[in-house]
C-alpha atoms as a PDB file:
ATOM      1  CA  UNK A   1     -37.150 -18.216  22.710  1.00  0.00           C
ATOM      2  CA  UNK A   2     -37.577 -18.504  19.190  1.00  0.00           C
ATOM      3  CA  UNK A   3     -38.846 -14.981  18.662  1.00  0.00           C
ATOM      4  CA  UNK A   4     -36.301 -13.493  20.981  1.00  0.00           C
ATOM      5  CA  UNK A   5     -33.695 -14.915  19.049  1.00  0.00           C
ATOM      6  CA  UNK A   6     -35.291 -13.475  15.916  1.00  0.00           C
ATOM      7  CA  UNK A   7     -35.793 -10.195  17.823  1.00  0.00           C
ATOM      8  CA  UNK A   8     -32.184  -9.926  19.158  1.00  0.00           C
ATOM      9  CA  UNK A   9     -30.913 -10.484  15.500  1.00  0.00           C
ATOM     10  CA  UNK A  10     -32.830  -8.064  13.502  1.00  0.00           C
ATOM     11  CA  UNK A  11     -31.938  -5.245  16.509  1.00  0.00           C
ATOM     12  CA  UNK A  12     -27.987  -6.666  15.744  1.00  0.00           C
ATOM     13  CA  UNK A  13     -28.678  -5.781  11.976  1.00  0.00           C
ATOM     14  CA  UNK A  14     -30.282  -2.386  12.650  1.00  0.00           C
ATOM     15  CA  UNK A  15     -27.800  -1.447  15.029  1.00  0.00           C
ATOM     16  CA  UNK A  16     -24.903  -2.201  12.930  1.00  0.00           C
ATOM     17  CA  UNK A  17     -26.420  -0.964   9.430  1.00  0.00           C
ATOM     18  CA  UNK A  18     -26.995   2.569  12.194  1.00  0.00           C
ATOM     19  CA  UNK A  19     -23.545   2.666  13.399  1.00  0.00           C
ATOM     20  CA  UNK A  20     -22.518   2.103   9.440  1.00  0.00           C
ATOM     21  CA  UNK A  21     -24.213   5.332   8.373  1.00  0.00           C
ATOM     22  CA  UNK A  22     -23.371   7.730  11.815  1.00  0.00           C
ATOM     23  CA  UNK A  23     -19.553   6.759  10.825  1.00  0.00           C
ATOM     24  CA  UNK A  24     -20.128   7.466   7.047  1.00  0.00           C
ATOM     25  CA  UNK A  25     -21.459  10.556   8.112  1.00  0.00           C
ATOM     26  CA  UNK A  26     -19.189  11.412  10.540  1.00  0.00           C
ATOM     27  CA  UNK A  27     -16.394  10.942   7.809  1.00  0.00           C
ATOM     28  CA  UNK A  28     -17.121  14.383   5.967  1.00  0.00           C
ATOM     29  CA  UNK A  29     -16.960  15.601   9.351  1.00  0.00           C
ATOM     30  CA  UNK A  30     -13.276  14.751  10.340  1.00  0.00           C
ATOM     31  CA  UNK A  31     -12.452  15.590   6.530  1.00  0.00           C
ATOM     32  CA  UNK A  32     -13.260  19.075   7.271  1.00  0.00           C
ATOM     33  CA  UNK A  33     -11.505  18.963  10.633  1.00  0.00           C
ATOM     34  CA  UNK A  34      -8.384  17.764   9.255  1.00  0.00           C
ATOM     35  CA  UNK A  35      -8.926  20.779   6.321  1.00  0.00           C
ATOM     36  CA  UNK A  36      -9.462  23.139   8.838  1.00  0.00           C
ATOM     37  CA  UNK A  37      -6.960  22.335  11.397  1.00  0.00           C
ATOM     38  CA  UNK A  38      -3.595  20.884   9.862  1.00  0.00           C
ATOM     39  CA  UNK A  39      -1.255  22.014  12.693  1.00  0.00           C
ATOM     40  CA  UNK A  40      -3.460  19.792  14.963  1.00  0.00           C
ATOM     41  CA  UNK A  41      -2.058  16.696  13.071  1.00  0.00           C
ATOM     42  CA  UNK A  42       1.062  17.433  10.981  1.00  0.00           C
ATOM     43  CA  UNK A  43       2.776  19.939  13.653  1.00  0.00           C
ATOM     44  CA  UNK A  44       5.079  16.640  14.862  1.00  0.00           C
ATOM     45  CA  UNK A  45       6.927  19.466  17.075  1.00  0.00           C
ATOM     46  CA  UNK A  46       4.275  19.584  19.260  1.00  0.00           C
ATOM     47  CA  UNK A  47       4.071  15.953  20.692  1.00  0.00           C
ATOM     48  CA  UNK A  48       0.050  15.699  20.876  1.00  0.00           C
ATOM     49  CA  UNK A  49      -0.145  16.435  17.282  1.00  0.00           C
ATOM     50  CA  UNK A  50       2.573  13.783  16.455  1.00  0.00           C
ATOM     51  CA  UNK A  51       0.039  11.720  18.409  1.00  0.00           C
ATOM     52  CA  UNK A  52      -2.884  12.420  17.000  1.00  0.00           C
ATOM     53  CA  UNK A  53      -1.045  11.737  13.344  1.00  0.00           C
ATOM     54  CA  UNK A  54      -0.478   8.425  14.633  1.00  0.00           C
ATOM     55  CA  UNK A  55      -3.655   7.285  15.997  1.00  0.00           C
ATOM     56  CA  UNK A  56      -5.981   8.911  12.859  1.00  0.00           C
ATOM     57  CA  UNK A  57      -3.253   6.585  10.461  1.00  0.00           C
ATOM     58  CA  UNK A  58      -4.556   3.548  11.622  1.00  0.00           C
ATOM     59  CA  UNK A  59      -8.309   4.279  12.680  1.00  0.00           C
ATOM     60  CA  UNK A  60     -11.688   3.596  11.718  1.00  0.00           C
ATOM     61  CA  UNK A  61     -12.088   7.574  11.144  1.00  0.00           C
ATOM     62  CA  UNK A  62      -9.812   7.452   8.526  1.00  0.00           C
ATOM     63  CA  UNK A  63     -11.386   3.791   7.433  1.00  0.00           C
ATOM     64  CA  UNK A  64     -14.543   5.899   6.964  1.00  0.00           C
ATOM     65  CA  UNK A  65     -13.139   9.056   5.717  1.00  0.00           C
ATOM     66  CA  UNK A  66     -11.560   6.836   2.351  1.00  0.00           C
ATOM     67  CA  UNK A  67     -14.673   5.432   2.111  1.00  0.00           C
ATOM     68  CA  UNK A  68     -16.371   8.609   1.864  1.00  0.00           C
ATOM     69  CA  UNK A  69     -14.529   9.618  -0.799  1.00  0.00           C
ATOM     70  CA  UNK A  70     -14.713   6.346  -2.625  1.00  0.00           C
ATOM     71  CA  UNK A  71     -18.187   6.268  -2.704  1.00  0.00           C
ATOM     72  CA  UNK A  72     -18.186  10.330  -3.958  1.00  0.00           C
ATOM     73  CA  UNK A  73     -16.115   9.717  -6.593  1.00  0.00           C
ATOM     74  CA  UNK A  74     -17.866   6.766  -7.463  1.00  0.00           C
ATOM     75  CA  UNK A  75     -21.513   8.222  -7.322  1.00  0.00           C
ATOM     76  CA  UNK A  76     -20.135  11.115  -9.631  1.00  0.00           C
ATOM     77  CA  UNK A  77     -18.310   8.457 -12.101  1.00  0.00           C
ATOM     78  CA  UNK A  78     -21.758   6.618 -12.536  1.00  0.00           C
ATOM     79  CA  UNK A  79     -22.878   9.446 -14.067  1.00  0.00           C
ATOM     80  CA  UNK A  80     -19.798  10.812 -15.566  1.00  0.00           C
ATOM     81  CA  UNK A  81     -17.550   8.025 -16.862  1.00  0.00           C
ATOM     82  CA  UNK A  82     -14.667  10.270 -18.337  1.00  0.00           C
ATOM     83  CA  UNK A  83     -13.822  10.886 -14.553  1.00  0.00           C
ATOM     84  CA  UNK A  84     -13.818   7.016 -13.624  1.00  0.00           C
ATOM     85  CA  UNK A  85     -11.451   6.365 -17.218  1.00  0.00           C
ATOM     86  CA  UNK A  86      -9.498   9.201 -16.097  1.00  0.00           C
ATOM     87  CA  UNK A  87      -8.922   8.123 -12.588  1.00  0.00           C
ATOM     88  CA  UNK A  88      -8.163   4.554 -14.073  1.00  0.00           C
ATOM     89  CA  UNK A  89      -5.198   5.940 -16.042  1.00  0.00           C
ATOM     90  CA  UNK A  90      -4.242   8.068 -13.744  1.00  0.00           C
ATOM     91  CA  UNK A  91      -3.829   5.215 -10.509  1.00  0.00           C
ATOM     92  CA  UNK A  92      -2.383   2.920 -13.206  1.00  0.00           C
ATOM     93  CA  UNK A  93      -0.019   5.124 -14.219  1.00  0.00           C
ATOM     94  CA  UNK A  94       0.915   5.666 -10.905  1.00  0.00           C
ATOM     95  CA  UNK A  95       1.323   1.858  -9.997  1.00  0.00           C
ATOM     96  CA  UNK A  96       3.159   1.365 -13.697  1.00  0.00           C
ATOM     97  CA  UNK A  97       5.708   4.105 -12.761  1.00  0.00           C
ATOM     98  CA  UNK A  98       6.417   3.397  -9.331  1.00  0.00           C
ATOM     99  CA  UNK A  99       7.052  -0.213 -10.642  1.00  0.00           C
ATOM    100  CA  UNK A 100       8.900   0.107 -14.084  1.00  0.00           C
ATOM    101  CA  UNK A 101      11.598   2.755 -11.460  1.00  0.00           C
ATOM    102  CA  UNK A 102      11.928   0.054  -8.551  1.00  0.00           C
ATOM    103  CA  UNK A 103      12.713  -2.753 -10.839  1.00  0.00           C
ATOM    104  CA  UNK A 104      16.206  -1.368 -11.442  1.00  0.00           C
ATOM    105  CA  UNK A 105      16.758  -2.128  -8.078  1.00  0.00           C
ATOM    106  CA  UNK A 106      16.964  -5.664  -9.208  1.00  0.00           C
ATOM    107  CA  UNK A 107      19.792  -4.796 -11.724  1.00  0.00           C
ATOM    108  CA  UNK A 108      21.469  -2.825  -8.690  1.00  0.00           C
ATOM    109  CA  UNK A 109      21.416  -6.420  -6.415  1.00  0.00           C
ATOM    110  CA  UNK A 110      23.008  -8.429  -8.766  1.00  0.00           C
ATOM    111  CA  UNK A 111      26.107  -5.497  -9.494  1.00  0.00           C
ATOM    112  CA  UNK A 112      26.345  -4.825  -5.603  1.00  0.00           C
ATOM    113  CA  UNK A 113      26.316  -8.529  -5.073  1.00  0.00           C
ATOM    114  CA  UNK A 114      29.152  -9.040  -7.575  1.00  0.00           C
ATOM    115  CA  UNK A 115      31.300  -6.017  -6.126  1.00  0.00           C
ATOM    116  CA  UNK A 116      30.713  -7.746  -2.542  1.00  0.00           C
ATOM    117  CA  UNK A 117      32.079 -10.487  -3.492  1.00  0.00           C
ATOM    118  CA  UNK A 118      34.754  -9.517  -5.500  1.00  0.00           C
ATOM    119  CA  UNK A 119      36.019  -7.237  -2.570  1.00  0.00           C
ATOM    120  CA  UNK A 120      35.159  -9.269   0.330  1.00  0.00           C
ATOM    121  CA  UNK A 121      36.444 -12.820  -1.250  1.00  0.00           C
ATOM    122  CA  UNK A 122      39.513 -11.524  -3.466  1.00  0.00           C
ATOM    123  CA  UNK A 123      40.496  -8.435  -2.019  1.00  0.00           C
ATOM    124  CA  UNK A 124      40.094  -9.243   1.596  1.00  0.00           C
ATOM    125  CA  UNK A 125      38.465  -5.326   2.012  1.00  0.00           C
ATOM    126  CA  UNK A 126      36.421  -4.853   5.223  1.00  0.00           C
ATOM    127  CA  UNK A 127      34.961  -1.684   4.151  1.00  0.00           C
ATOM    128  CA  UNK A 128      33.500  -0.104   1.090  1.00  0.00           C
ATOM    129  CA  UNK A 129      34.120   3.899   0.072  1.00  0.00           C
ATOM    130  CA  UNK A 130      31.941   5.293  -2.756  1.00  0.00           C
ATOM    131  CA  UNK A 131      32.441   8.779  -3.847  1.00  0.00           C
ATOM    132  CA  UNK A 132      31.609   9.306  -6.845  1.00  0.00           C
ATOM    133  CA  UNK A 133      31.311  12.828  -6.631  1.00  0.00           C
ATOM    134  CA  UNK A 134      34.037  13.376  -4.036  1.00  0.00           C
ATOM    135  CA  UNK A 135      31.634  12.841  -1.223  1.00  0.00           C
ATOM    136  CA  UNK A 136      32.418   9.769   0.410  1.00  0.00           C
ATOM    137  CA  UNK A 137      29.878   6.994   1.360  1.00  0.00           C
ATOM    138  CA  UNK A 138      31.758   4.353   3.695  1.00  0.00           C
ATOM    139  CA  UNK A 139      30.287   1.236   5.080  1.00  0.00           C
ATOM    140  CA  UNK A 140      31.112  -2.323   6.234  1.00  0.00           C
ATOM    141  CA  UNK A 141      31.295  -4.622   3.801  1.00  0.00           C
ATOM    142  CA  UNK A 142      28.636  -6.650   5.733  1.00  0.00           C
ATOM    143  CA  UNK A 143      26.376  -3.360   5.724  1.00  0.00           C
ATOM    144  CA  UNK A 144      26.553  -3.288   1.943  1.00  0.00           C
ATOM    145  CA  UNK A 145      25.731  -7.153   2.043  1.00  0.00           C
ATOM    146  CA  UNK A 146      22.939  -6.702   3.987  1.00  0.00           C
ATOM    147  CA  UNK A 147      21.135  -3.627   2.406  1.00  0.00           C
ATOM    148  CA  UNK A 148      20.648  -6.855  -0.575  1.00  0.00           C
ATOM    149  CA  UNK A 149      17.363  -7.269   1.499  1.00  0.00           C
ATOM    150  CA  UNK A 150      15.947  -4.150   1.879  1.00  0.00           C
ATOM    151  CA  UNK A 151      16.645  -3.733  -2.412  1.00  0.00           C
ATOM    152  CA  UNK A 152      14.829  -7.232  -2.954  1.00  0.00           C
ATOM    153  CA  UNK A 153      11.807  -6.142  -0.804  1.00  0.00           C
ATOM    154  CA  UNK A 154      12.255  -2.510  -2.817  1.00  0.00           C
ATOM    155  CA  UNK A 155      11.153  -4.758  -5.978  1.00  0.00           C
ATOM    156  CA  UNK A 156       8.820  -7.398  -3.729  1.00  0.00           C
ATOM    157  CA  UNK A 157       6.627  -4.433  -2.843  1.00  0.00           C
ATOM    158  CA  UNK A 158       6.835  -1.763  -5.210  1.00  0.00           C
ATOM    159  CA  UNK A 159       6.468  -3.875  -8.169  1.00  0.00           C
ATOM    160  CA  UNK A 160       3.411  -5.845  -7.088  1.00  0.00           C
ATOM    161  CA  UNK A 161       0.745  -3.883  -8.533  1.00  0.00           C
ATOM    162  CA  UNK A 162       2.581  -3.095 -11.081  1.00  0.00           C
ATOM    163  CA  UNK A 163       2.819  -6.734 -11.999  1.00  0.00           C
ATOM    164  CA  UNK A 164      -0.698  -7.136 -11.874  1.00  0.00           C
ATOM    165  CA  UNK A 165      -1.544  -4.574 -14.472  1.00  0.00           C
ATOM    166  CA  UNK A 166       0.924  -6.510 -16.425  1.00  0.00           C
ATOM    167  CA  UNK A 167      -0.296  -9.492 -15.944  1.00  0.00           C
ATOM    168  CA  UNK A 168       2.776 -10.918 -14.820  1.00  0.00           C
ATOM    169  CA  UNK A 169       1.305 -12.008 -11.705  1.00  0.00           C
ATOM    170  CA  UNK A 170       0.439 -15.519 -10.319  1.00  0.00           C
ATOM    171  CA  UNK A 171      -3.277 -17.049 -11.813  1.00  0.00           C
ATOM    172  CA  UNK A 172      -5.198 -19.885 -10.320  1.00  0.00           C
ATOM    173  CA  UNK A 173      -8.055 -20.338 -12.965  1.00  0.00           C
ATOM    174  CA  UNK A 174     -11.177 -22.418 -12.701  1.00  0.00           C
ATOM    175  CA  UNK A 175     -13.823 -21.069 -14.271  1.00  0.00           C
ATOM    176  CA  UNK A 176     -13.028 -17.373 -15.241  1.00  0.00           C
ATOM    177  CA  UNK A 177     -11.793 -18.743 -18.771  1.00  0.00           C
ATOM    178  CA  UNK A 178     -14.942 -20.240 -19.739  1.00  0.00           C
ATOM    179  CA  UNK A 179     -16.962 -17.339 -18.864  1.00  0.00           C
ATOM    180  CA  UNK A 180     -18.432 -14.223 -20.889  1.00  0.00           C
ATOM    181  CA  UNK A 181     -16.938 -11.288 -21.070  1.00  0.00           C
ATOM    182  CA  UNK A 182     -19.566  -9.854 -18.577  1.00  0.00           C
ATOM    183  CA  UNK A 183     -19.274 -12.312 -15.900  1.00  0.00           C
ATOM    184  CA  UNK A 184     -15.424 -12.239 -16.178  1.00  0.00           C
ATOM    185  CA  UNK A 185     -15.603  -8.761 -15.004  1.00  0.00           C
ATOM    186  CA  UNK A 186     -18.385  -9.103 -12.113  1.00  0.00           C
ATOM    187  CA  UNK A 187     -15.802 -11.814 -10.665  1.00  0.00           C
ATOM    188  CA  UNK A 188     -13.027  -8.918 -11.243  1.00  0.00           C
ATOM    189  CA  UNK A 189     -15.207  -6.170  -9.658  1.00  0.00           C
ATOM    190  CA  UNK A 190     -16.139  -8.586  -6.718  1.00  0.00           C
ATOM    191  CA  UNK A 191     -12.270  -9.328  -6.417  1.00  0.00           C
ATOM    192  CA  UNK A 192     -11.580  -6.218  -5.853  1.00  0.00           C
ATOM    193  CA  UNK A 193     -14.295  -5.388  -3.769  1.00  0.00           C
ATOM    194  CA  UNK A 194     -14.023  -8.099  -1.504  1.00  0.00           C
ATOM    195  CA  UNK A 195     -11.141  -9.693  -1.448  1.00  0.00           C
ATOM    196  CA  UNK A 196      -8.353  -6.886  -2.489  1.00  0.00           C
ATOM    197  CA  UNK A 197     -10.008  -3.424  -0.829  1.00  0.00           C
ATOM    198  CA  UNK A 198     -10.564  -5.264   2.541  1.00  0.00           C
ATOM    199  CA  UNK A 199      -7.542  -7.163   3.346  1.00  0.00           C
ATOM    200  CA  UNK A 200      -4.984  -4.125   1.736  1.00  0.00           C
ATOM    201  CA  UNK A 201      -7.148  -2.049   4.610  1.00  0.00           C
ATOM    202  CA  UNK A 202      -7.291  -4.719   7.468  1.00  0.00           C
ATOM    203  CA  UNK A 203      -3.412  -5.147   7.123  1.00  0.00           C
ATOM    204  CA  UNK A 204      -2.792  -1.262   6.835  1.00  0.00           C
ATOM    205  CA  UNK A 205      -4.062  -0.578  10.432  1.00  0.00           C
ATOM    206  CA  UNK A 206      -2.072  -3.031  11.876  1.00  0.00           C
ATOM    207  CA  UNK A 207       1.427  -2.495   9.863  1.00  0.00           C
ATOM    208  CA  UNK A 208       1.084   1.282  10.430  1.00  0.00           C
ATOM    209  CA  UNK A 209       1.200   0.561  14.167  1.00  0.00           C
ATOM    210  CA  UNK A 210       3.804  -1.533  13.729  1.00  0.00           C
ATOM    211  CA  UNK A 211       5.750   0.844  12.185  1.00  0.00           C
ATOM    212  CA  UNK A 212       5.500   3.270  14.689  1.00  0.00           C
ATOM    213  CA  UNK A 213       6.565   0.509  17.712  1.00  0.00           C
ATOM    214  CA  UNK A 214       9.963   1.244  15.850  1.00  0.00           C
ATOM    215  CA  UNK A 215       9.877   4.987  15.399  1.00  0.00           C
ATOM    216  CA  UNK A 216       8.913   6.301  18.679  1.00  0.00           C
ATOM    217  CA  UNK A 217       8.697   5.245  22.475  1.00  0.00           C
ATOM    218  CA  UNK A 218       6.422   4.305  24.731  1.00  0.00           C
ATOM    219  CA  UNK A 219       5.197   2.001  21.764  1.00  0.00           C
ATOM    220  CA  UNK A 220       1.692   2.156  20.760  1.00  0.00           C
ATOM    221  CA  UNK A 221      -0.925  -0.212  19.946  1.00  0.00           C
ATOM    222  CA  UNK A 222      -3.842  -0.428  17.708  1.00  0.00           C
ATOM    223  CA  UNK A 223      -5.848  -0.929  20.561  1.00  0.00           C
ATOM    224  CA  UNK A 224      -4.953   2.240  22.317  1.00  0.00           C
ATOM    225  CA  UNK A 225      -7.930   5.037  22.367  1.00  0.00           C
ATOM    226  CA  UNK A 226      -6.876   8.420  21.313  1.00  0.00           C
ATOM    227  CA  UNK A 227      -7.113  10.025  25.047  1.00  0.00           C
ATOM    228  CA  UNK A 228      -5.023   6.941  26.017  1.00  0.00           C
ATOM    229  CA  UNK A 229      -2.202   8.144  23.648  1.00  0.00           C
ATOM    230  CA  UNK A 230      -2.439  11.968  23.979  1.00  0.00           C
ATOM    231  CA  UNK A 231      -1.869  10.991  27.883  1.00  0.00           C
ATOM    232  CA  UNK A 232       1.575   9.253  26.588  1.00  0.00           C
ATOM    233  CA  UNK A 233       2.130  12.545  24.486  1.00  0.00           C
ATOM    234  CA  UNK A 234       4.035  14.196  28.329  1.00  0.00           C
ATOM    235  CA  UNK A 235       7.141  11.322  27.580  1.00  0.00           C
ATOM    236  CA  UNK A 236       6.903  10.797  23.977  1.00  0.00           C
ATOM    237  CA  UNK A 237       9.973  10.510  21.898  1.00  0.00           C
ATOM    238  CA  UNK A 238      11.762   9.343  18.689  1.00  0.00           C
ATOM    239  CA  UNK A 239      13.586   6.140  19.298  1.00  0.00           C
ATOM    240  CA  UNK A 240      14.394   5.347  15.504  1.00  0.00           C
ATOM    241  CA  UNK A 241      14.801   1.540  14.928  1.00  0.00           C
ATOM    242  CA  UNK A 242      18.974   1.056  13.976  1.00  0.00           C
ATOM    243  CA  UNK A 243      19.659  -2.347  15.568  1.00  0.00           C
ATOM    244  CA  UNK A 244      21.141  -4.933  12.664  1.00  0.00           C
ATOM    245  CA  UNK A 245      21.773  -8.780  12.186  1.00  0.00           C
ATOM    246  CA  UNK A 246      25.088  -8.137  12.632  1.00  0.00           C
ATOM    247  CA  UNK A 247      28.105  -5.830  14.407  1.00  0.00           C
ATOM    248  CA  UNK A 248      28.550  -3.851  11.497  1.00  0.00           C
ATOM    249  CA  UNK A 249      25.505  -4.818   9.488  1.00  0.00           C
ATOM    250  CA  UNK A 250      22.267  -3.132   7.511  1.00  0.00           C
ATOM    251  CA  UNK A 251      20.896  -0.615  10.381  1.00  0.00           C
ATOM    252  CA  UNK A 252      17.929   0.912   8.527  1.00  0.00           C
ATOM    253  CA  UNK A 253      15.471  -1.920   9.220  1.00  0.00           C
ATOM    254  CA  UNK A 254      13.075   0.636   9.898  1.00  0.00           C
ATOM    255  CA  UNK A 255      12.900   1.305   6.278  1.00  0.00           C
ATOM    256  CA  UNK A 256      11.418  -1.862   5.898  1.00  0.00           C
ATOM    257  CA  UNK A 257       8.295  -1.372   7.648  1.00  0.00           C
ATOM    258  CA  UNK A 258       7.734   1.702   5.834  1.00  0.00           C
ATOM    259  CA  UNK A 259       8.012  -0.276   2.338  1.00  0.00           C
ATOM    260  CA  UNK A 260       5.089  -2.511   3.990  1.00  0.00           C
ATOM    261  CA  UNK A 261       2.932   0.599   3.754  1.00  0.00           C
ATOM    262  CA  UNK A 262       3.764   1.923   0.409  1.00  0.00           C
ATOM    263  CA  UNK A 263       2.814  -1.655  -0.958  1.00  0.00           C
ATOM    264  CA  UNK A 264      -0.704  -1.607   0.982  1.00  0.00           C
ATOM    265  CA  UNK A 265      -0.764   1.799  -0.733  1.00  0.00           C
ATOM    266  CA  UNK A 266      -0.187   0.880  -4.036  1.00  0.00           C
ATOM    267  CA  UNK A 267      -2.539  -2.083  -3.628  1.00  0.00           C
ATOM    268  CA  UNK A 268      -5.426  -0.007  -2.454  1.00  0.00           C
ATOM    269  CA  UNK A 269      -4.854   2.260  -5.315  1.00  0.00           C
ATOM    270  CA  UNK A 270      -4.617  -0.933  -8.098  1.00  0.00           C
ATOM    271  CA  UNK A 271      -7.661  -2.535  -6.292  1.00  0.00           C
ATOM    272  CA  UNK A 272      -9.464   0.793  -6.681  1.00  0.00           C
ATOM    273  CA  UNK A 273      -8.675   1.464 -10.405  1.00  0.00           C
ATOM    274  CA  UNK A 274      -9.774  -2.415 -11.084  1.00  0.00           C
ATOM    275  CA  UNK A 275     -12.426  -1.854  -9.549  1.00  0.00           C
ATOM    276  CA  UNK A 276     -13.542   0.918 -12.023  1.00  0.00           C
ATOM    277  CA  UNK A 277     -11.948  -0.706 -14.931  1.00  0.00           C
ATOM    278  CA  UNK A 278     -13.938  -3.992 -14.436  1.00  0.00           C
ATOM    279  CA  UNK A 279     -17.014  -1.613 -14.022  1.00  0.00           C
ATOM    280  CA  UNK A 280     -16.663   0.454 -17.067  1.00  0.00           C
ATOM    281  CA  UNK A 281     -15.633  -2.694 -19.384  1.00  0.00           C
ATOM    282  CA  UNK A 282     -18.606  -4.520 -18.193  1.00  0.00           C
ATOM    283  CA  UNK A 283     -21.098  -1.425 -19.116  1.00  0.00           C
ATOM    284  CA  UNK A 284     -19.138  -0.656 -22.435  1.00  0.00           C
ATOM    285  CA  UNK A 285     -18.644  -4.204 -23.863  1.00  0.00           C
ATOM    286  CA  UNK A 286     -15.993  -6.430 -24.907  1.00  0.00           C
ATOM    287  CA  UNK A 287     -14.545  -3.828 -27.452  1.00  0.00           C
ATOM    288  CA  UNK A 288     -13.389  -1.826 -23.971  1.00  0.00           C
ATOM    289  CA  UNK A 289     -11.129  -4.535 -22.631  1.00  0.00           C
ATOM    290  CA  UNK A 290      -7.581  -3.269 -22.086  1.00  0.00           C
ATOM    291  CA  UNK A 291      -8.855   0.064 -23.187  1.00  0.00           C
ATOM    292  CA  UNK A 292      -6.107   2.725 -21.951  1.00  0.00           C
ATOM    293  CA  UNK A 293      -3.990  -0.015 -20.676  1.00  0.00           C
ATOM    294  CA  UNK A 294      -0.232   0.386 -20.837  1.00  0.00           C
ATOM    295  CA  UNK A 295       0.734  -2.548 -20.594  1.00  0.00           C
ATOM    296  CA  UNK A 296       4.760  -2.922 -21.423  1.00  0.00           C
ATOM    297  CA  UNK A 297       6.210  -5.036 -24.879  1.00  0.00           C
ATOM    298  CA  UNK A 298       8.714  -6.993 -25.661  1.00  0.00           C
ATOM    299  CA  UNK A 299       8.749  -6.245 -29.567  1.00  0.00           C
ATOM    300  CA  UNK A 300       7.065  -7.745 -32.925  1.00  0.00           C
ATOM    301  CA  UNK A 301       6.694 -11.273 -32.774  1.00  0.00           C
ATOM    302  CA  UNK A 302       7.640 -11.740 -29.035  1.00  0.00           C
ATOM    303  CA  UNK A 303       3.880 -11.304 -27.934  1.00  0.00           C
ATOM    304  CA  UNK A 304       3.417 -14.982 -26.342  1.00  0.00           C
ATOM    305  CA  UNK A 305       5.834 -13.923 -24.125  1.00  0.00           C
ATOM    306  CA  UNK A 306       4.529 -10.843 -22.999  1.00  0.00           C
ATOM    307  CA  UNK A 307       2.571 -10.824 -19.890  1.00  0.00           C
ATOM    308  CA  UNK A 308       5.262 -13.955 -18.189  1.00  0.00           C
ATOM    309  CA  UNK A 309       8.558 -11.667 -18.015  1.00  0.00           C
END
């Protein structure tokens, strides 16, 4: 029994470390596929191809095509490190852009909040006209209340990563303080690797589905196989999520779902260029750290406060 047991679980390993490499390899494959044949997936007017857009989102193809190119770019940056620096800057950029824009959206809450309230409590207006430029924008009252969410998740998940290269973000510290410089950045590279990477990914598959339950009917599943959802494709249609909390309230709740993506996007990006960063800083040495970093300051003299705004 013993040795069956034994026998069963090295067969389990093989299998599995087989079906790892058949998917790597067939990765490059749908790359080229997807190269070669873009109307098959971005043509949304014919209804299969809107279908196949939506399954390949949230597969294990694409799961394996991301990690082909992760592991090409970082076979080539082993040997090349100006591309890994380079890719660094350029995803933190990206993350430190996206962020240092959607913060305003904070300033915009609190001077929409005010102008609700002044309007609403003082004025007694039910509705709202803004045209600045002598096109009118009219809503509810309420509606203008409500869209207060969807800018406080704007800065929620857009801002993120961006805190993170800051160092604005939350730190529960045990033993990374006391540590070399060395072993602070193997914890930052396994971090990434195992803990940021994995769960940004996991969650992706299943919020992308979820977004689509609120863009098109029949609703689809994670679960479904692809012939399973090109059969749907006959009675497909957009059915855009508009329903609010309220008569007259926020109806673009579909918006929010979408903002749940662009933060597992901007994750996956940060958790990719700390990734590198912890790598290179590690090989070059503690005169590296915070090499490139753009990290934003408060002034002379204010820098204990930096990193905590």
């Amino acid at each position: 029994m013993e040795e069956q047991a034994t026998r069963g679980f090295f067969e389990f390993v093989f299998d599995g470390i087989l079906a790892l490499f058949v998917n790597l390899g067939l990765g490059f494959w749908h790359i080229l596929q997807a190269i070669l044949n873009p109307s098959a997936w971005l043509d949304w007017s014919n209804k299969e191809s809107l279908l196949r857009f939506v399954y390949y989102g949230g597969s294990k193809e694409l799961l394996f095509v991301f990690l082909d190119l992760v592991i090409v770019i970082t076979v080539i940056g082993f040997f090349h490190r100006p591309l890994l620096w380079a890719l660094v800057r350029g995803l933190e950029k990206i993350n430190n852009t996206v962020g240092r824009v959607a913060a305003w959206a904070g300033l915009l809450m609190v001077l929409q909040q005010i102008m609700v309230v002044f309007l609403q409590s003082i004025f007694r207006l039910g509705e709202i006209n803004i045209a600045p430029f002598g096109t009118g924008f009219t809503q509810s009252v309420g509606w203008f209340s409500e869209s207060l969410k969807f800018e406080n998740a704007l800065v929620v998940s857009l801002c993120v990563s961006y805190a993170f290269i800051q160092g604005s973000h939350v730190r529960v510290d045990l033993v990374y303080a006391g540590v070399s410089h060395r072993v602070k950045r193997m914890i930052d590279m396994f971090g990434a690797l195992f803990f940021m990477l994995p769960v940004a990914m996991l969650t992706w598959m299943y919020a992308w589905f979820f977004l689509w339950r609120h863009l098109i009917t029949p609703k689809v599943s994670a679960s479904d196989a692809l012939d399973r959802m090109l059969m749907k494709s006959r009675i497909v249609k957009w059915n855009v999520e508009t329903v609010s909390f309220s008569a007259n309230g926020f109806n673009g709740y579909f918006l929010f779902k979408i903002l749940i993506l662009a933060f597992l996007t901007l994750v996956i990006l940060q958790a990719i260029a700390f990734f590198y960063r912890s790598y290179l800083e590690m090989i070059e040495g503690e005169e590296s750290a915070g090499k490139y970093l753009d990290k934003d300051t408060l002034g002379a003299g204010e820098e204990a406060f930096e990193g905590t705004h």
